[in-house]
N, C-alpha and C. Protein backbone atom coordinates (compact mmCIF):
# COMPACT_ATOMS: atom_id res chain seq x y z
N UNK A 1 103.11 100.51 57.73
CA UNK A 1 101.91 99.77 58.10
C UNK A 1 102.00 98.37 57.50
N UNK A 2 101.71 97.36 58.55
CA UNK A 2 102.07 96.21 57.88
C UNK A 2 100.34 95.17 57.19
N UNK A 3 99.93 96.04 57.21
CA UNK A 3 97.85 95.41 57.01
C UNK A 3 97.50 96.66 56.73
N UNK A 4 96.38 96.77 55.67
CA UNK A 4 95.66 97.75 55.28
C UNK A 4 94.31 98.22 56.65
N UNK A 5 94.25 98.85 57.13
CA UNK A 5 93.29 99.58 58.24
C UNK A 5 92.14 99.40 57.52
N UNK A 6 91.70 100.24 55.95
CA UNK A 6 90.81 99.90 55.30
C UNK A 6 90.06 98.66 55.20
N UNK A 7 91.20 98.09 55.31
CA UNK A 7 90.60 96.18 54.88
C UNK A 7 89.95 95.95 55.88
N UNK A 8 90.82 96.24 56.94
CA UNK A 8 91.03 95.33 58.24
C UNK A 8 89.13 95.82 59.22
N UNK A 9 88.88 97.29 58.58
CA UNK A 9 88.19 97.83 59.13
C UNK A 9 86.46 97.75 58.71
N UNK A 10 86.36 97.42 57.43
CA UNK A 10 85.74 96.33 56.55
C UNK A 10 85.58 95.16 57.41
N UNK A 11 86.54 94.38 57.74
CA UNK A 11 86.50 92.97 58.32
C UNK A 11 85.56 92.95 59.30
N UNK A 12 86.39 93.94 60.53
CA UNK A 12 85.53 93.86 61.68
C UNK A 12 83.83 94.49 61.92
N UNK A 13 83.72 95.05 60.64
CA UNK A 13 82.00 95.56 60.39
C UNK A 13 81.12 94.37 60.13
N UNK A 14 82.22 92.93 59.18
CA UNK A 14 81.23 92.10 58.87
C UNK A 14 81.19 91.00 60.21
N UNK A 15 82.10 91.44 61.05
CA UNK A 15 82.02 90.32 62.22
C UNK A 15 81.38 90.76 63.42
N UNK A 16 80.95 92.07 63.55
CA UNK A 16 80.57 93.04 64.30
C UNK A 16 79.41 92.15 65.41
N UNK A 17 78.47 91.24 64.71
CA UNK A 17 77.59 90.56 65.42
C UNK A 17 77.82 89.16 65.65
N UNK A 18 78.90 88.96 65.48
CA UNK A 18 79.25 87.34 65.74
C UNK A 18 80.17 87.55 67.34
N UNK A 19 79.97 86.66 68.13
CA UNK A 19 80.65 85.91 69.19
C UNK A 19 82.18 85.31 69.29
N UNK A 20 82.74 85.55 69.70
CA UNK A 20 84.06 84.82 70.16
C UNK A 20 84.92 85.27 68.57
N UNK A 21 85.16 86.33 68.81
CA UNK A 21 85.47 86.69 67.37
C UNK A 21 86.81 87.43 68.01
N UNK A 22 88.18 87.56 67.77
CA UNK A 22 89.34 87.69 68.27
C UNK A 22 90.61 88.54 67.25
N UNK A 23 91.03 89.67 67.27
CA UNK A 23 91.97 90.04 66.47
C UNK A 23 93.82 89.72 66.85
N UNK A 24 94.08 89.24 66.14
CA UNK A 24 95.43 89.16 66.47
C UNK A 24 96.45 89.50 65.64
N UNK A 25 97.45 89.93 65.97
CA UNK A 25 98.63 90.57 64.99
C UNK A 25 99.72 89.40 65.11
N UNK A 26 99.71 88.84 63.54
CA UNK A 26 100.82 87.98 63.50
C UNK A 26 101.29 88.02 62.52
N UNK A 27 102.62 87.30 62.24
CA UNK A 27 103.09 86.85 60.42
C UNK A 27 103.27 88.62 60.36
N UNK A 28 103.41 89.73 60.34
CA UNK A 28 103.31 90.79 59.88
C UNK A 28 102.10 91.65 59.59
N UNK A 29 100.82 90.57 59.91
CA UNK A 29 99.82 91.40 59.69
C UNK A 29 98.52 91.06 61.06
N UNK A 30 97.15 91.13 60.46
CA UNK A 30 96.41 90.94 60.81
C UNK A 30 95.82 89.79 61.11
N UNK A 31 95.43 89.02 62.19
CA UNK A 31 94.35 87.74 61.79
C UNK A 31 92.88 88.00 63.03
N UNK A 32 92.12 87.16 62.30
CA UNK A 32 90.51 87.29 62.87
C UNK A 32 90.90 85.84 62.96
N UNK A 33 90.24 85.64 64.22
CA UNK A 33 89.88 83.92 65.10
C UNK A 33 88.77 84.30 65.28
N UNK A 34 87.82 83.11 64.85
CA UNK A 34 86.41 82.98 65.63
C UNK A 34 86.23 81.45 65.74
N UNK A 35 86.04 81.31 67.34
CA UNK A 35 86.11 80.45 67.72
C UNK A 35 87.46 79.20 68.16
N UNK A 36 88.37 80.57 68.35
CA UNK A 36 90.21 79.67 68.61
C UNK A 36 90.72 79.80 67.35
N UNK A 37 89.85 79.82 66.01
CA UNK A 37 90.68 79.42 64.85
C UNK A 37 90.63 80.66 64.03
N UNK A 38 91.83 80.42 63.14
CA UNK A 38 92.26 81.66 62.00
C UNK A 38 91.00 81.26 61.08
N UNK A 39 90.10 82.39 60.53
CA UNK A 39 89.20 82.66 59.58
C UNK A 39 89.62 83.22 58.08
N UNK A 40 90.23 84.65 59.20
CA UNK A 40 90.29 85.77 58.08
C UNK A 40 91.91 86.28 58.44
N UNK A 41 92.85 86.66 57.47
CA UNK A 41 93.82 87.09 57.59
C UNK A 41 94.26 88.39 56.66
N UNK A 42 94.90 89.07 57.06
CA UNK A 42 95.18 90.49 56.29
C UNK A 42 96.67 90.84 56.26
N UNK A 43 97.57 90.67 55.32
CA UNK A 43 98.88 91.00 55.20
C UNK A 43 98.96 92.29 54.20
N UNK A 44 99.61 93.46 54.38
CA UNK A 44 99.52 94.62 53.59
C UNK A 44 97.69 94.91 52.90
N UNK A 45 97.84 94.75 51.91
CA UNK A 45 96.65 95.00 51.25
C UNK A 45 95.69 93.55 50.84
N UNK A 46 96.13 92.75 50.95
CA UNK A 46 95.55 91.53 50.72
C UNK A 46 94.96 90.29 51.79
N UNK A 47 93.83 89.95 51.37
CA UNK A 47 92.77 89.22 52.53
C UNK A 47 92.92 87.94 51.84
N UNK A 48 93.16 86.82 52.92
CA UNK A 48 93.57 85.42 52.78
C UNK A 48 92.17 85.07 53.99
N UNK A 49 92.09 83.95 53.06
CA UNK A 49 90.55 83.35 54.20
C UNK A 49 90.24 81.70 54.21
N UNK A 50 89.82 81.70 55.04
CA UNK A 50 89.83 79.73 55.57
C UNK A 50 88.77 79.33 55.21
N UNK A 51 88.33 78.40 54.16
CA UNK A 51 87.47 78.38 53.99
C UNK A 51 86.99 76.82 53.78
N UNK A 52 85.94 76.49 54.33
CA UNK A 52 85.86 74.62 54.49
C UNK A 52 85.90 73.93 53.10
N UNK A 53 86.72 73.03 53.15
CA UNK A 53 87.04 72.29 51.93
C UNK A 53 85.35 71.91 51.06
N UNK A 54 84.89 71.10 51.86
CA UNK A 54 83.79 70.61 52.01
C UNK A 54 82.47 71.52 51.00
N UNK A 55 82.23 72.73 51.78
CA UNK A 55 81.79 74.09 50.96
C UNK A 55 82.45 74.23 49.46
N UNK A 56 83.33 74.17 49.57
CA UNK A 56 84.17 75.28 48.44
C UNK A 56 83.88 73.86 47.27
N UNK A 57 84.72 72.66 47.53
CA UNK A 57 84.82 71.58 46.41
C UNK A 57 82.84 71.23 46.18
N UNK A 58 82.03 71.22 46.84
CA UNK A 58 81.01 71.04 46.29
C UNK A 58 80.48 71.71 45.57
N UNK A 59 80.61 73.07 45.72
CA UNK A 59 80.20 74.32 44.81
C UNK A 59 80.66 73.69 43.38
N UNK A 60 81.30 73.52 43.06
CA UNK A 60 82.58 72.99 41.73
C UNK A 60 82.76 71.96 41.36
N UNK A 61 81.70 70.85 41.96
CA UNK A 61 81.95 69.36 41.67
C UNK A 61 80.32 69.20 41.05
């Protein structure tokens, strides 16, 4: 198994009510697109996520 099912299955519960929301198998694992673009990604057991610069550096500045 190249993505945890667990994870992956988690993921799609929290996207369950969102729109244009897309699974794709790449790189060896998992990825979630919403809206054309990579969000959420899942390789073996571990979740990699996109997250706006903008958001993240203000939290911390």
């Amino acid at each position: 198994m190249a993505y945890s099912e667990i994870l992956a299955n988690r993921v799609r519960e929290r996207f369950a009510q969102l729109h244009n929301v897309e699974e794709k198998e790449m790189m060896g694992g998992l990825t979630f697109m919403y809206n054309e673009k990579m969000c959420v990604g899942i390789i073996k057991d571990e979740l990699m996520c996109r997250i706006d610069s903008e958001k993240y550096f203000s939290k911390y500045l």
